[in-house]
C-alpha atoms as a PDB file:
ATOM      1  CA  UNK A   1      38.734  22.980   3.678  1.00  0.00           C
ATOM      2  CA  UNK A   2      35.891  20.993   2.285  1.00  0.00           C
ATOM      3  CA  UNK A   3      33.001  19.861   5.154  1.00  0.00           C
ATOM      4  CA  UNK A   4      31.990  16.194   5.010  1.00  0.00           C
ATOM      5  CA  UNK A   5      28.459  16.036   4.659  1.00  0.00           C
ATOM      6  CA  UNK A   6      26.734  13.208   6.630  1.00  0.00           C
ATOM      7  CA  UNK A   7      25.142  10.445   4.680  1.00  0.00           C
ATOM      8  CA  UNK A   8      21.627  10.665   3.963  1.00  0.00           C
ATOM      9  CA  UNK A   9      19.523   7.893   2.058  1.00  0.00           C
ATOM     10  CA  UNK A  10      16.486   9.804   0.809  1.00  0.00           C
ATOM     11  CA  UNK A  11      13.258   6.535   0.841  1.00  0.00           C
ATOM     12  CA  UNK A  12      10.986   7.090  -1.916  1.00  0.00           C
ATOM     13  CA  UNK A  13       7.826   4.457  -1.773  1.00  0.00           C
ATOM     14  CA  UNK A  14       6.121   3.218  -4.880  1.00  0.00           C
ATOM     15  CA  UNK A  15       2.732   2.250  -5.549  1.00  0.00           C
ATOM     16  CA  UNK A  16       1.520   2.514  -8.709  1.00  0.00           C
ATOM     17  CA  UNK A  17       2.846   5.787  -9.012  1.00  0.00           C
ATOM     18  CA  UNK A  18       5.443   5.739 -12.015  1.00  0.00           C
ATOM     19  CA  UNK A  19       4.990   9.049 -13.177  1.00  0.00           C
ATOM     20  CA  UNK A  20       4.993  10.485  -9.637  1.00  0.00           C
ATOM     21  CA  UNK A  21       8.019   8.658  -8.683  1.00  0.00           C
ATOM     22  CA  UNK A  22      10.007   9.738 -12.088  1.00  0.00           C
ATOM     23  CA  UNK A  23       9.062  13.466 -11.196  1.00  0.00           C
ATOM     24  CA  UNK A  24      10.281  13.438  -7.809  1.00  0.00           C
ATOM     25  CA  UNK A  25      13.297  11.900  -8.208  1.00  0.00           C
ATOM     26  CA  UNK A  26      14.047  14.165 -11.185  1.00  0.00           C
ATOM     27  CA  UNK A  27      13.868  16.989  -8.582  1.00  0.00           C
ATOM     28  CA  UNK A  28      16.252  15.828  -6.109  1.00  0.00           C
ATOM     29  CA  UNK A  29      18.754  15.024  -8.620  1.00  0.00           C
ATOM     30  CA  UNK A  30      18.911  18.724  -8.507  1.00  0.00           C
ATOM     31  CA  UNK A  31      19.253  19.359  -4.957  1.00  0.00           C
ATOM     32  CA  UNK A  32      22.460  21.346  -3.908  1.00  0.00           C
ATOM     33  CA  UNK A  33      23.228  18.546  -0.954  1.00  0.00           C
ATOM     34  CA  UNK A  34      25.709  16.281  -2.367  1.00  0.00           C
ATOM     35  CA  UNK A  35      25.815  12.968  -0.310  1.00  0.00           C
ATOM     36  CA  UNK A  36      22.904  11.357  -0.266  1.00  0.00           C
ATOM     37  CA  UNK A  37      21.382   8.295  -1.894  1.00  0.00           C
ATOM     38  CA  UNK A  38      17.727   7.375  -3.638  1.00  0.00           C
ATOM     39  CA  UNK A  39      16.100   4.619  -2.468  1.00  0.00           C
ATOM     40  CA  UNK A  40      12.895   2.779  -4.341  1.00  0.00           C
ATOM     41  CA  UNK A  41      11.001   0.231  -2.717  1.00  0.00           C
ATOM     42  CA  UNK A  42       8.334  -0.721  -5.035  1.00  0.00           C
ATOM     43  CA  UNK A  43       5.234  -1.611  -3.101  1.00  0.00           C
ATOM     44  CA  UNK A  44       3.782  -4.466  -5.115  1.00  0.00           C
ATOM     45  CA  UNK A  45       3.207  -2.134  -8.198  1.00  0.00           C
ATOM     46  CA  UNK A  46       1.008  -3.907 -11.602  1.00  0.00           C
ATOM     47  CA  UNK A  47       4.304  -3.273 -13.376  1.00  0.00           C
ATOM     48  CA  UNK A  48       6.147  -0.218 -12.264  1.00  0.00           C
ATOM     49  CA  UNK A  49       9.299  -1.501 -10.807  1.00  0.00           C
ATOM     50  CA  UNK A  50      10.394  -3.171 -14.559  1.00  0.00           C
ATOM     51  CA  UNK A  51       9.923   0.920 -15.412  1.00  0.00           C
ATOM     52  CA  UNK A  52      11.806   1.971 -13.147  1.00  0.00           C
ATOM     53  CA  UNK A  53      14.638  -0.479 -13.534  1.00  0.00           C
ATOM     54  CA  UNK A  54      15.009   0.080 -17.131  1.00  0.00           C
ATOM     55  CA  UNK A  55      15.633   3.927 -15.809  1.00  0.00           C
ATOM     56  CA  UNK A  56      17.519   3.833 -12.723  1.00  0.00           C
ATOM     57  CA  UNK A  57      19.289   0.223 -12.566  1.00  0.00           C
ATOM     58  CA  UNK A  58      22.238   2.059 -12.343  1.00  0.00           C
ATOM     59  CA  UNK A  59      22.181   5.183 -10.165  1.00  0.00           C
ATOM     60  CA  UNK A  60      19.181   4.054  -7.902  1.00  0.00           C
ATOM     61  CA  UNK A  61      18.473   1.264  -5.482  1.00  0.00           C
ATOM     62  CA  UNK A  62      15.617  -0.276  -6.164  1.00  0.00           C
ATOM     63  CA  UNK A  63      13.933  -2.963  -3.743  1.00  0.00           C
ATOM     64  CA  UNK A  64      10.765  -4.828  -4.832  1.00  0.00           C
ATOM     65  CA  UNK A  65       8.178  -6.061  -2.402  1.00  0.00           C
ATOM     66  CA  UNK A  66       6.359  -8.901  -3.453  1.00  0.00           C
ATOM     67  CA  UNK A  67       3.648  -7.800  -1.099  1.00  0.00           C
ATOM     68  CA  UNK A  68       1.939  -4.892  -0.161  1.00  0.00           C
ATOM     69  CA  UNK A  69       3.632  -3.747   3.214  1.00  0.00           C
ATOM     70  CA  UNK A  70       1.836  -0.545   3.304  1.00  0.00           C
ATOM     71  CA  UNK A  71       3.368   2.924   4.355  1.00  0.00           C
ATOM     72  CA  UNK A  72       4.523   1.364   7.455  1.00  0.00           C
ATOM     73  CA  UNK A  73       6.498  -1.716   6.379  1.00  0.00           C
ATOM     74  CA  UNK A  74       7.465  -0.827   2.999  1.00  0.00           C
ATOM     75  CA  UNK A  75       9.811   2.386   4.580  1.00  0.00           C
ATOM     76  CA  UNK A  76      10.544  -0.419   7.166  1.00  0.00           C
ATOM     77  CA  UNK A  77      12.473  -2.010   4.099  1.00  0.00           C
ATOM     78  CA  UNK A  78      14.030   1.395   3.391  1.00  0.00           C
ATOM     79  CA  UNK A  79      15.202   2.121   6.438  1.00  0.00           C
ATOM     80  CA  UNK A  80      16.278  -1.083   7.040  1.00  0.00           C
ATOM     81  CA  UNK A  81      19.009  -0.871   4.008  1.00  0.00           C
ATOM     82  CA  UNK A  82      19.708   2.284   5.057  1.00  0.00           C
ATOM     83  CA  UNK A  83      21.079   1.591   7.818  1.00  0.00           C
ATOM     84  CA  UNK A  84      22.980  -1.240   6.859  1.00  0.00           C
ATOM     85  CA  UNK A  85      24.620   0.548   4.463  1.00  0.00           C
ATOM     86  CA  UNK A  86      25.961   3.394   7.290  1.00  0.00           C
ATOM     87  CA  UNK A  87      23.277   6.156   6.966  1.00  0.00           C
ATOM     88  CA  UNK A  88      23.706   8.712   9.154  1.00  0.00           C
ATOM     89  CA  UNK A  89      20.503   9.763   8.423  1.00  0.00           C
ATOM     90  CA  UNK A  90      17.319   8.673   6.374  1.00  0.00           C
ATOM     91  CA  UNK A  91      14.920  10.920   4.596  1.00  0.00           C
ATOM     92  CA  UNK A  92      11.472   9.725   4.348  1.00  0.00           C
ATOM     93  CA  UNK A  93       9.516  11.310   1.535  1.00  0.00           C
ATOM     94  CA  UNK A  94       6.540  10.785  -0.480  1.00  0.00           C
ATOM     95  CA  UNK A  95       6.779   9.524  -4.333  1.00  0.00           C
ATOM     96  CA  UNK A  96       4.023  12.513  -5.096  1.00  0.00           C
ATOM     97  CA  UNK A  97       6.266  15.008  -3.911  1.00  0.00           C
ATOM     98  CA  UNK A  98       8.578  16.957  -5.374  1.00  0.00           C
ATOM     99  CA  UNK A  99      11.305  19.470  -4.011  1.00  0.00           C
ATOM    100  CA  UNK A 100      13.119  22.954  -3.315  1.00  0.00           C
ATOM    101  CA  UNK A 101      17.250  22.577  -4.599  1.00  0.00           C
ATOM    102  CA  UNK A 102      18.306  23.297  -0.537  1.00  0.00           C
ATOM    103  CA  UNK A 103      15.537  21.542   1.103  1.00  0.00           C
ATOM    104  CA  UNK A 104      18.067  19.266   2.327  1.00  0.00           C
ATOM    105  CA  UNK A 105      20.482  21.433   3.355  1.00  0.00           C
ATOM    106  CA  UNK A 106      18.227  23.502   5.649  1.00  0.00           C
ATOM    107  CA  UNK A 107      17.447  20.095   7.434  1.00  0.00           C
ATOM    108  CA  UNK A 108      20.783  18.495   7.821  1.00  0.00           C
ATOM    109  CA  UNK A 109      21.764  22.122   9.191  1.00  0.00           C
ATOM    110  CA  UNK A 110      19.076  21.615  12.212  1.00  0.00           C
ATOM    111  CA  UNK A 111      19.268  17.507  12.328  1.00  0.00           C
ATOM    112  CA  UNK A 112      22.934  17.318  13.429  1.00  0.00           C
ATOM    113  CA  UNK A 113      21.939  18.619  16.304  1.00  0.00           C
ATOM    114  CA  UNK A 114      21.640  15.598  18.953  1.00  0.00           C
ATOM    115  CA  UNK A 115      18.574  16.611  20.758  1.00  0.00           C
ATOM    116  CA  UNK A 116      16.667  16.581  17.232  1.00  0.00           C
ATOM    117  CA  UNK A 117      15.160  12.899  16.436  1.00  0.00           C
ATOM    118  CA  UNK A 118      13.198  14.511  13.536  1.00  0.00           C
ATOM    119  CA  UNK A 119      13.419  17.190  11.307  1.00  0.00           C
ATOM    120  CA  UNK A 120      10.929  17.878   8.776  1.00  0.00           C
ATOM    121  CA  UNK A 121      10.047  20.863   6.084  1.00  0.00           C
ATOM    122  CA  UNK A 122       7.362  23.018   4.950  1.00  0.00           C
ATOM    123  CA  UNK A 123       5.223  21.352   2.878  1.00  0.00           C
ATOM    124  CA  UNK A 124       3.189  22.835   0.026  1.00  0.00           C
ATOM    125  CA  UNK A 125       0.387  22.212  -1.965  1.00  0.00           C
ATOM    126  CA  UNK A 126       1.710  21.135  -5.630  1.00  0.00           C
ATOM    127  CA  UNK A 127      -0.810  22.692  -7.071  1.00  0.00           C
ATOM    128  CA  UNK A 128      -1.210  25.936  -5.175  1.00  0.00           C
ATOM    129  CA  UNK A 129       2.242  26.339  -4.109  1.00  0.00           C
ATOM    130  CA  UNK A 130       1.861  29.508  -1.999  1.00  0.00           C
ATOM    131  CA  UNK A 131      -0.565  27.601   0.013  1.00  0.00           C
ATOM    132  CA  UNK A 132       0.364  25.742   3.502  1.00  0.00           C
ATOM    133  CA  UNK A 133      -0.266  22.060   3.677  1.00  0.00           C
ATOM    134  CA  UNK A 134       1.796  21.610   6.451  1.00  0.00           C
ATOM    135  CA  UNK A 135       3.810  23.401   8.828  1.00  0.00           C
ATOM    136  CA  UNK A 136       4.633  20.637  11.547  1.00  0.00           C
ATOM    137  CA  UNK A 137       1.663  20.275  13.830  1.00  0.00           C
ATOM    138  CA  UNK A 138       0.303  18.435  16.591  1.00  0.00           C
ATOM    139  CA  UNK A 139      -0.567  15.098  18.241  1.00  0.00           C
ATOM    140  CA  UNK A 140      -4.000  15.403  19.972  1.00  0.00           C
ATOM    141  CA  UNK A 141      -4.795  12.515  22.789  1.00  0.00           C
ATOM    142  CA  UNK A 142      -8.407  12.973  22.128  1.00  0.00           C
ATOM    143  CA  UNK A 143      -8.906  13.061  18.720  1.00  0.00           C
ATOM    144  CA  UNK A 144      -5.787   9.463  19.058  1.00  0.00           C
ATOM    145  CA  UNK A 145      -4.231  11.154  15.625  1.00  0.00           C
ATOM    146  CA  UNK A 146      -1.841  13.876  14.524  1.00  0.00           C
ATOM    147  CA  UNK A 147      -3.203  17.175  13.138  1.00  0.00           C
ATOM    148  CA  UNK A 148      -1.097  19.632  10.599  1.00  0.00           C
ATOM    149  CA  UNK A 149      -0.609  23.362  11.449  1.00  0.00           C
ATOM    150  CA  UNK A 150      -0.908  25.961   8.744  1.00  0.00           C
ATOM    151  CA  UNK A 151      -3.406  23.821   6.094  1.00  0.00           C
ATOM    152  CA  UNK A 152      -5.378  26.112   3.744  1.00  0.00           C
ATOM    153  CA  UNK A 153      -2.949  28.858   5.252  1.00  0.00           C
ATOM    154  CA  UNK A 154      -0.585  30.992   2.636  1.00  0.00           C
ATOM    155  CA  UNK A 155       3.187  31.161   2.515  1.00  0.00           C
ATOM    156  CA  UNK A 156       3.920  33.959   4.624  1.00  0.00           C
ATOM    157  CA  UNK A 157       2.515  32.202   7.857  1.00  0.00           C
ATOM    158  CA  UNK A 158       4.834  29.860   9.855  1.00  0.00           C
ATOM    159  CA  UNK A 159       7.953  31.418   8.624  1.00  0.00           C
ATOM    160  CA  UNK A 160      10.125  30.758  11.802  1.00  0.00           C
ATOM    161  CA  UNK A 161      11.838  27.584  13.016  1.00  0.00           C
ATOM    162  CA  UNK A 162       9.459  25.867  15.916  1.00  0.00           C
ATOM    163  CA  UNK A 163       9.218  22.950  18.279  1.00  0.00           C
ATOM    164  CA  UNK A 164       6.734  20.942  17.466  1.00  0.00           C
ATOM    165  CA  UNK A 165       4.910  16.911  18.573  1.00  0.00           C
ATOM    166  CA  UNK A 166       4.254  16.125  15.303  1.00  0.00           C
ATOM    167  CA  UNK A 167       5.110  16.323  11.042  1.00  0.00           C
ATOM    168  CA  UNK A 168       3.570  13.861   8.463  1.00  0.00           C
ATOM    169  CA  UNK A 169       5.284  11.364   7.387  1.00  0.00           C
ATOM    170  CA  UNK A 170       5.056  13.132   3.799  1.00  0.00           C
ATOM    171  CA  UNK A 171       8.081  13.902   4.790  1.00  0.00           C
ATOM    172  CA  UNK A 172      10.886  13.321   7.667  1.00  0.00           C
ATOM    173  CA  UNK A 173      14.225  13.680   8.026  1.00  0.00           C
ATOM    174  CA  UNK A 174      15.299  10.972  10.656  1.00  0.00           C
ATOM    175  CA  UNK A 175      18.677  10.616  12.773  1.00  0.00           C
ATOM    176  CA  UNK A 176      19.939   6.952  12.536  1.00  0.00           C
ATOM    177  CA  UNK A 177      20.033   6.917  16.402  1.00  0.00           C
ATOM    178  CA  UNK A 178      16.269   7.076  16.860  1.00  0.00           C
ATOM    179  CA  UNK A 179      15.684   3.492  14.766  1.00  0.00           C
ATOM    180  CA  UNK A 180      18.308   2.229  17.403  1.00  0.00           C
ATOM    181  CA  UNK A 181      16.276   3.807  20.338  1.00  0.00           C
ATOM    182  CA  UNK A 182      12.385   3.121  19.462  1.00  0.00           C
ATOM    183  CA  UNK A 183      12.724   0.674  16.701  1.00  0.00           C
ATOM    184  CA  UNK A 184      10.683   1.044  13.131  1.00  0.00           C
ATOM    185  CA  UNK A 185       7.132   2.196  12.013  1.00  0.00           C
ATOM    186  CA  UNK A 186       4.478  -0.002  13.609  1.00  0.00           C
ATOM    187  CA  UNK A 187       2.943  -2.621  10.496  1.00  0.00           C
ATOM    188  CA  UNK A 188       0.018  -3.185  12.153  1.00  0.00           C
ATOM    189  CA  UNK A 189      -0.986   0.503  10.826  1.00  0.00           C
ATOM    190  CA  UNK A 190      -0.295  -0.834   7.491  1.00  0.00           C
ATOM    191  CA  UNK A 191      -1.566   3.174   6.465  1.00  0.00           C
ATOM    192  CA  UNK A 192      -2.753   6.002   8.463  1.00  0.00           C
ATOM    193  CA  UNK A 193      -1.316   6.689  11.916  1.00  0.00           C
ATOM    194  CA  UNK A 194       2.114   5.079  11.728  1.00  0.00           C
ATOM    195  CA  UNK A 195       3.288   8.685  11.635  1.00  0.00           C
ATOM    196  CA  UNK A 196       1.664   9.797  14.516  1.00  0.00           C
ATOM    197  CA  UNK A 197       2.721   6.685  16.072  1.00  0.00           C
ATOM    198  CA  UNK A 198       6.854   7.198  15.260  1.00  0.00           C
ATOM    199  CA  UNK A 199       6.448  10.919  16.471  1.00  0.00           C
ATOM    200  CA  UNK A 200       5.210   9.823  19.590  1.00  0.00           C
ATOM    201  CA  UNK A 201       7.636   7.175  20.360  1.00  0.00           C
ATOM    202  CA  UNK A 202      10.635  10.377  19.780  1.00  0.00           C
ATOM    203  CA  UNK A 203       8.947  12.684  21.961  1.00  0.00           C
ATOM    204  CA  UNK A 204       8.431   9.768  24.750  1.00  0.00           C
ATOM    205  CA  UNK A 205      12.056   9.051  24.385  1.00  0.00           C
ATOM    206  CA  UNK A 206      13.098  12.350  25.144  1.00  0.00           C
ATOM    207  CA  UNK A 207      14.223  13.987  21.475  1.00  0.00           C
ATOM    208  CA  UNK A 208      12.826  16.953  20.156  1.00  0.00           C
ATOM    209  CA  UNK A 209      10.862  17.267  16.744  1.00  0.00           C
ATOM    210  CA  UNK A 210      11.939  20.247  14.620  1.00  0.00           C
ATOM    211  CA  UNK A 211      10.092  22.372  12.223  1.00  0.00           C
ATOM    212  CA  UNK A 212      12.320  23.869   9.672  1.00  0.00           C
ATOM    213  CA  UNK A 213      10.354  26.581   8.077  1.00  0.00           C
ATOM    214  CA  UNK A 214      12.965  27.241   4.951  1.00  0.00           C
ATOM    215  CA  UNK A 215      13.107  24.072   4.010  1.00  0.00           C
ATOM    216  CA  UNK A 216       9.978  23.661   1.027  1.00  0.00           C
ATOM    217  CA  UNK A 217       8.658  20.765  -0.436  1.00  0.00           C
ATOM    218  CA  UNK A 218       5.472  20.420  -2.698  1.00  0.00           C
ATOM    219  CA  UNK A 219       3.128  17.513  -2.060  1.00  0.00           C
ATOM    220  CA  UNK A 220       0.524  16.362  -4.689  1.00  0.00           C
ATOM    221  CA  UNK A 221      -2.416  16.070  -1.851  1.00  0.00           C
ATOM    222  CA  UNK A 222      -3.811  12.745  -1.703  1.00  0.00           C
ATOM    223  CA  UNK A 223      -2.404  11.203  -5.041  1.00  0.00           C
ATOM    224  CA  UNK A 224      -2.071   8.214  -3.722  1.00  0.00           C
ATOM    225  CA  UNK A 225      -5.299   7.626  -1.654  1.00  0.00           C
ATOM    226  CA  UNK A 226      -7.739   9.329  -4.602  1.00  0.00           C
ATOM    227  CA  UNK A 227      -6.854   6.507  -6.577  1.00  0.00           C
ATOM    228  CA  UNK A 228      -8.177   3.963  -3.962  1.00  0.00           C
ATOM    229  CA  UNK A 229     -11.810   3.245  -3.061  1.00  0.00           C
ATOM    230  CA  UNK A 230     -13.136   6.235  -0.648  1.00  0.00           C
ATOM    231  CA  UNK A 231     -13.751   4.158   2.193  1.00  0.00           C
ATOM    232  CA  UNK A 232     -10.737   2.581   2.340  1.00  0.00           C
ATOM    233  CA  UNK A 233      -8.928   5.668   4.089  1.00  0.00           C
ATOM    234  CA  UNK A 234     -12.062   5.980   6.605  1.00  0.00           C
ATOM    235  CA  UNK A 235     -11.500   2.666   7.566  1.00  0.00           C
ATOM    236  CA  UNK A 236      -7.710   2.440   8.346  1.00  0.00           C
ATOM    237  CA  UNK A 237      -8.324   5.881  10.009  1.00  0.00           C
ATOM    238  CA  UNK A 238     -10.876   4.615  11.920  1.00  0.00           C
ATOM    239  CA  UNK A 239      -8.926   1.144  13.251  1.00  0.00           C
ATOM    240  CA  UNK A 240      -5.710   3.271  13.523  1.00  0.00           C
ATOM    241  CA  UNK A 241      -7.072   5.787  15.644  1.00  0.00           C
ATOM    242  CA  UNK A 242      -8.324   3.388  18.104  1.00  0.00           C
ATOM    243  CA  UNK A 243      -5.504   1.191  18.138  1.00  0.00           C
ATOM    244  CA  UNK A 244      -3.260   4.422  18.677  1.00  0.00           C
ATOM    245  CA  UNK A 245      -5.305   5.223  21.565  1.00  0.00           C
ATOM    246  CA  UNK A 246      -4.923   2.398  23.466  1.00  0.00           C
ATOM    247  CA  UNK A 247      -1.085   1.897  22.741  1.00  0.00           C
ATOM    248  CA  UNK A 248      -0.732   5.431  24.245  1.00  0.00           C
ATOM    249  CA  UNK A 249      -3.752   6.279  25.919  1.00  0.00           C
ATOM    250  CA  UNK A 250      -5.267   3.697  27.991  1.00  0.00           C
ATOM    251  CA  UNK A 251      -5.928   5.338  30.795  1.00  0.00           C
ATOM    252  CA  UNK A 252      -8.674   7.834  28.219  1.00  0.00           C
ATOM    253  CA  UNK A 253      -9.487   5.128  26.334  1.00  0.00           C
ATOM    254  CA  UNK A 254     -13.015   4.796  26.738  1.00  0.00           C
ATOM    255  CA  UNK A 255     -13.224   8.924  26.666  1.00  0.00           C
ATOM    256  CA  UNK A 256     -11.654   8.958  23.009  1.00  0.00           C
ATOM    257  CA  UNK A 257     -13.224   5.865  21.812  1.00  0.00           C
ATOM    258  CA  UNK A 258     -17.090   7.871  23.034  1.00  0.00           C
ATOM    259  CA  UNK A 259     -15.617  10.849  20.764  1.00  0.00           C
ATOM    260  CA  UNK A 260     -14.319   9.014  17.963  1.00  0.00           C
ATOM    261  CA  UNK A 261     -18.137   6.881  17.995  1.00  0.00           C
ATOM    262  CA  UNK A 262     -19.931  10.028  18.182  1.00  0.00           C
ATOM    263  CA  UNK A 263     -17.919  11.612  15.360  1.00  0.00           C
ATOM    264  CA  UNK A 264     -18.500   8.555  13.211  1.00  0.00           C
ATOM    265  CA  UNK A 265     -22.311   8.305  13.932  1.00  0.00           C
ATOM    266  CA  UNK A 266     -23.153  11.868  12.989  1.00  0.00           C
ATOM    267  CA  UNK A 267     -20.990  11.554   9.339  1.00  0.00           C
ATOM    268  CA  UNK A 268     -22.967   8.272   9.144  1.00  0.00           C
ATOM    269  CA  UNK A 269     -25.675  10.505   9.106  1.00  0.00           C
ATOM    270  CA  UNK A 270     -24.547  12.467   6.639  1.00  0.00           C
ATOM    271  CA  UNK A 271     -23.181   9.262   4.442  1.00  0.00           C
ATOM    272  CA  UNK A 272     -26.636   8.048   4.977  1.00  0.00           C
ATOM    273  CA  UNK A 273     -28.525  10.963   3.355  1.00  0.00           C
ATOM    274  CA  UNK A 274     -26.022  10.955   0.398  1.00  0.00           C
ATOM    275  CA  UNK A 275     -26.373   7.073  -0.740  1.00  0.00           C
ATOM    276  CA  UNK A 276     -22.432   6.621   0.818  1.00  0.00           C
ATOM    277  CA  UNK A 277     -23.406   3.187   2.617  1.00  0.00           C
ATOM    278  CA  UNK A 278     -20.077   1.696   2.138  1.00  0.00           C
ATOM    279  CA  UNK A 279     -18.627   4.414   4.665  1.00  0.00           C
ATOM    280  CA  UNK A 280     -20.872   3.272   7.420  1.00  0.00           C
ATOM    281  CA  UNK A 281     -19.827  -0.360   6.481  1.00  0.00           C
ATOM    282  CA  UNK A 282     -16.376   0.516   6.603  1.00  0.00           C
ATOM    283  CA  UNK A 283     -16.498   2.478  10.358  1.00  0.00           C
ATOM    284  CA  UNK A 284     -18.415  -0.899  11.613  1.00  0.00           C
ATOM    285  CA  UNK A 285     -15.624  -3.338   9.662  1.00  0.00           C
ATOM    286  CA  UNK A 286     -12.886  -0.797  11.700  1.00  0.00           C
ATOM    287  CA  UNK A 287     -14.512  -1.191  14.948  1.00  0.00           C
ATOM    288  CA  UNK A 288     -14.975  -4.183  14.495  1.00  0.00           C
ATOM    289  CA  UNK A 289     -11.519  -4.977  13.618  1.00  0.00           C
ATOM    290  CA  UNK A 290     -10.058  -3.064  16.321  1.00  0.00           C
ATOM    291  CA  UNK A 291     -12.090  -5.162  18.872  1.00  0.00           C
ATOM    292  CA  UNK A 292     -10.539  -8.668  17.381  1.00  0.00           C
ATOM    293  CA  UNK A 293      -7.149  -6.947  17.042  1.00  0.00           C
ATOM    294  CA  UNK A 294      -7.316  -7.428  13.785  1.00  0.00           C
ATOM    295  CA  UNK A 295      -4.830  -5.445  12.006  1.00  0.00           C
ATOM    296  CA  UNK A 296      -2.371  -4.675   9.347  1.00  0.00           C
ATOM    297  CA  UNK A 297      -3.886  -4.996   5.647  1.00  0.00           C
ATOM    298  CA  UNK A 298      -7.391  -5.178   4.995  1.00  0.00           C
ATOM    299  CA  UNK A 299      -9.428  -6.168   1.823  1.00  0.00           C
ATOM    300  CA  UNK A 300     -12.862  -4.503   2.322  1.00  0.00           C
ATOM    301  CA  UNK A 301     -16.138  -5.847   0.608  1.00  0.00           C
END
């Protein structure tokens, strides 16, 4: 008796990141799961998506963004075809990535269960595979972000199944219900947070988060960022963390805005020493920001 598999479109977001993108999807073509889809949005690329349509017009859906939407808005688009198109589940995972034949198989095994909003793997480093990058983790009021367990750690921690209030959104497996009861990533993120941000919203509505410790995929750490300016990640960090704060937090807001200033000031210190002005400038253009309500994409000096 054959088992029908539920539906699964697997989001891959491109910026920039031909290459990336061709390698991961020539991974999950070999994935043992067999009903899923690929889907492409193409983030306002110089000239990828032409690329990729020469390759995959015909076994690939490819979206194009005229804009930059960001991590946040750009799986927004995704998700949003996804579900038109009857997912029963969507698969959020990072171009740089690429991944283990059963991955899938070990997640769809734990996500059909109802109380699970979001599934996730183990994640690897690419280039040390036998070393953690993350092993679900943790959402942490004070420091208004979500922290990995396991980083730096080798293969033969966090072999077990666990419960956790947080994954990165490297890479999620979502049920189609949670979109109906919490709605989409946040855009005003635009990058950084929107992660922690969805993973809050599940736990608030009452689903679980699930760590699925067999399930491996390898992540090519900070591909995408390294090829940005350095402060640009310091500054949506910065915003993001205080914005996060108060859409959750309120009532510690000024307690985790005193620790998030203090943090700042003493690696301006260090920025300061080093020649790395534009990091200070960027903190005070996120502060700034925040205070205006200022958000969603930001061209910096």
């Amino acid at each position: 008796m054959q088992i029908i598999q539920p539906k699964v479109f697997i989001v891959l977001l491109n910026w920039n990141g031909f290459n990336d993108t061709v390698e991961c999807v020539n991974s999950i073509k070999k994935i043992s799961y067999g009903n899923y889809e690929i889907i492409i949005v193409d983030n306002e690329s110089e000239n990828d998506f032409e690329k990729l349509e020469n390759i995959y017009s015909n076994e690939i859906i490819l979206i194009r963004s005229d804009v930059n939407l960001g991590f946040a808005g750009g799986n927004n688009l995704g998700i949003k075809y996804a579900l038109k198109n009857d997912a029963d589940f969507v698969l959020l995972l990072n171009n740089d990535t690429t991944v283990d034949p059963d991955f899938l198989d070990g997640l769809i095994k734990s996500g059909i269960e109802k109380e699970f909003g979001i599934v996730a793997p183990k994640i690897l480093n690419y280039y040390f595979p036998k070393i953690i990058w993350s092993a679900g983790g943790k959402i942490s009021w004070l420091g208004a972000s979500g922290y990995s367990f396991g980083e730096g750690k080798t293969t033969e921690k966090f072999i077990e199944n666990r419960y956790v209030t947080f994954v990165s959104g490297c890479c999620m497996l979502i049920n189609k219900e949670i979109f109906n009861n919490i709605g989409f990533f946040d855009e005003d993120y635009f990058l950084y947070c929107e992660d922690t941000d969805f993973c809050k919203r599940v736990i608030d509505a009452g689903f679980k988060i699930l760590f699925v410790a067999d399930s491996i995929v390898y992540h090519k750490i900070n591909t995408s960022t390294k090829r940005d300016i350095s402060y640009l990640p310091i500054y949506y960090q910065t915003r993001n963390r205080l914005y996060f704060a108060r859409k959750f937090y309120i009532k510690y807001l000024s307690i985790i805005m005193l620790y998030i200033y203090i943090s700042m000031f003493l690696k301006s210190i260090i920025w300061t020493v080093i020649g790395q002005n534009n990091k200070i400038k960027a903190v005070k253009t996120a502060i700034r920001d925040f205070r205006n309500n200022n958000f969603g994409m930001k061209v910096l000096f």
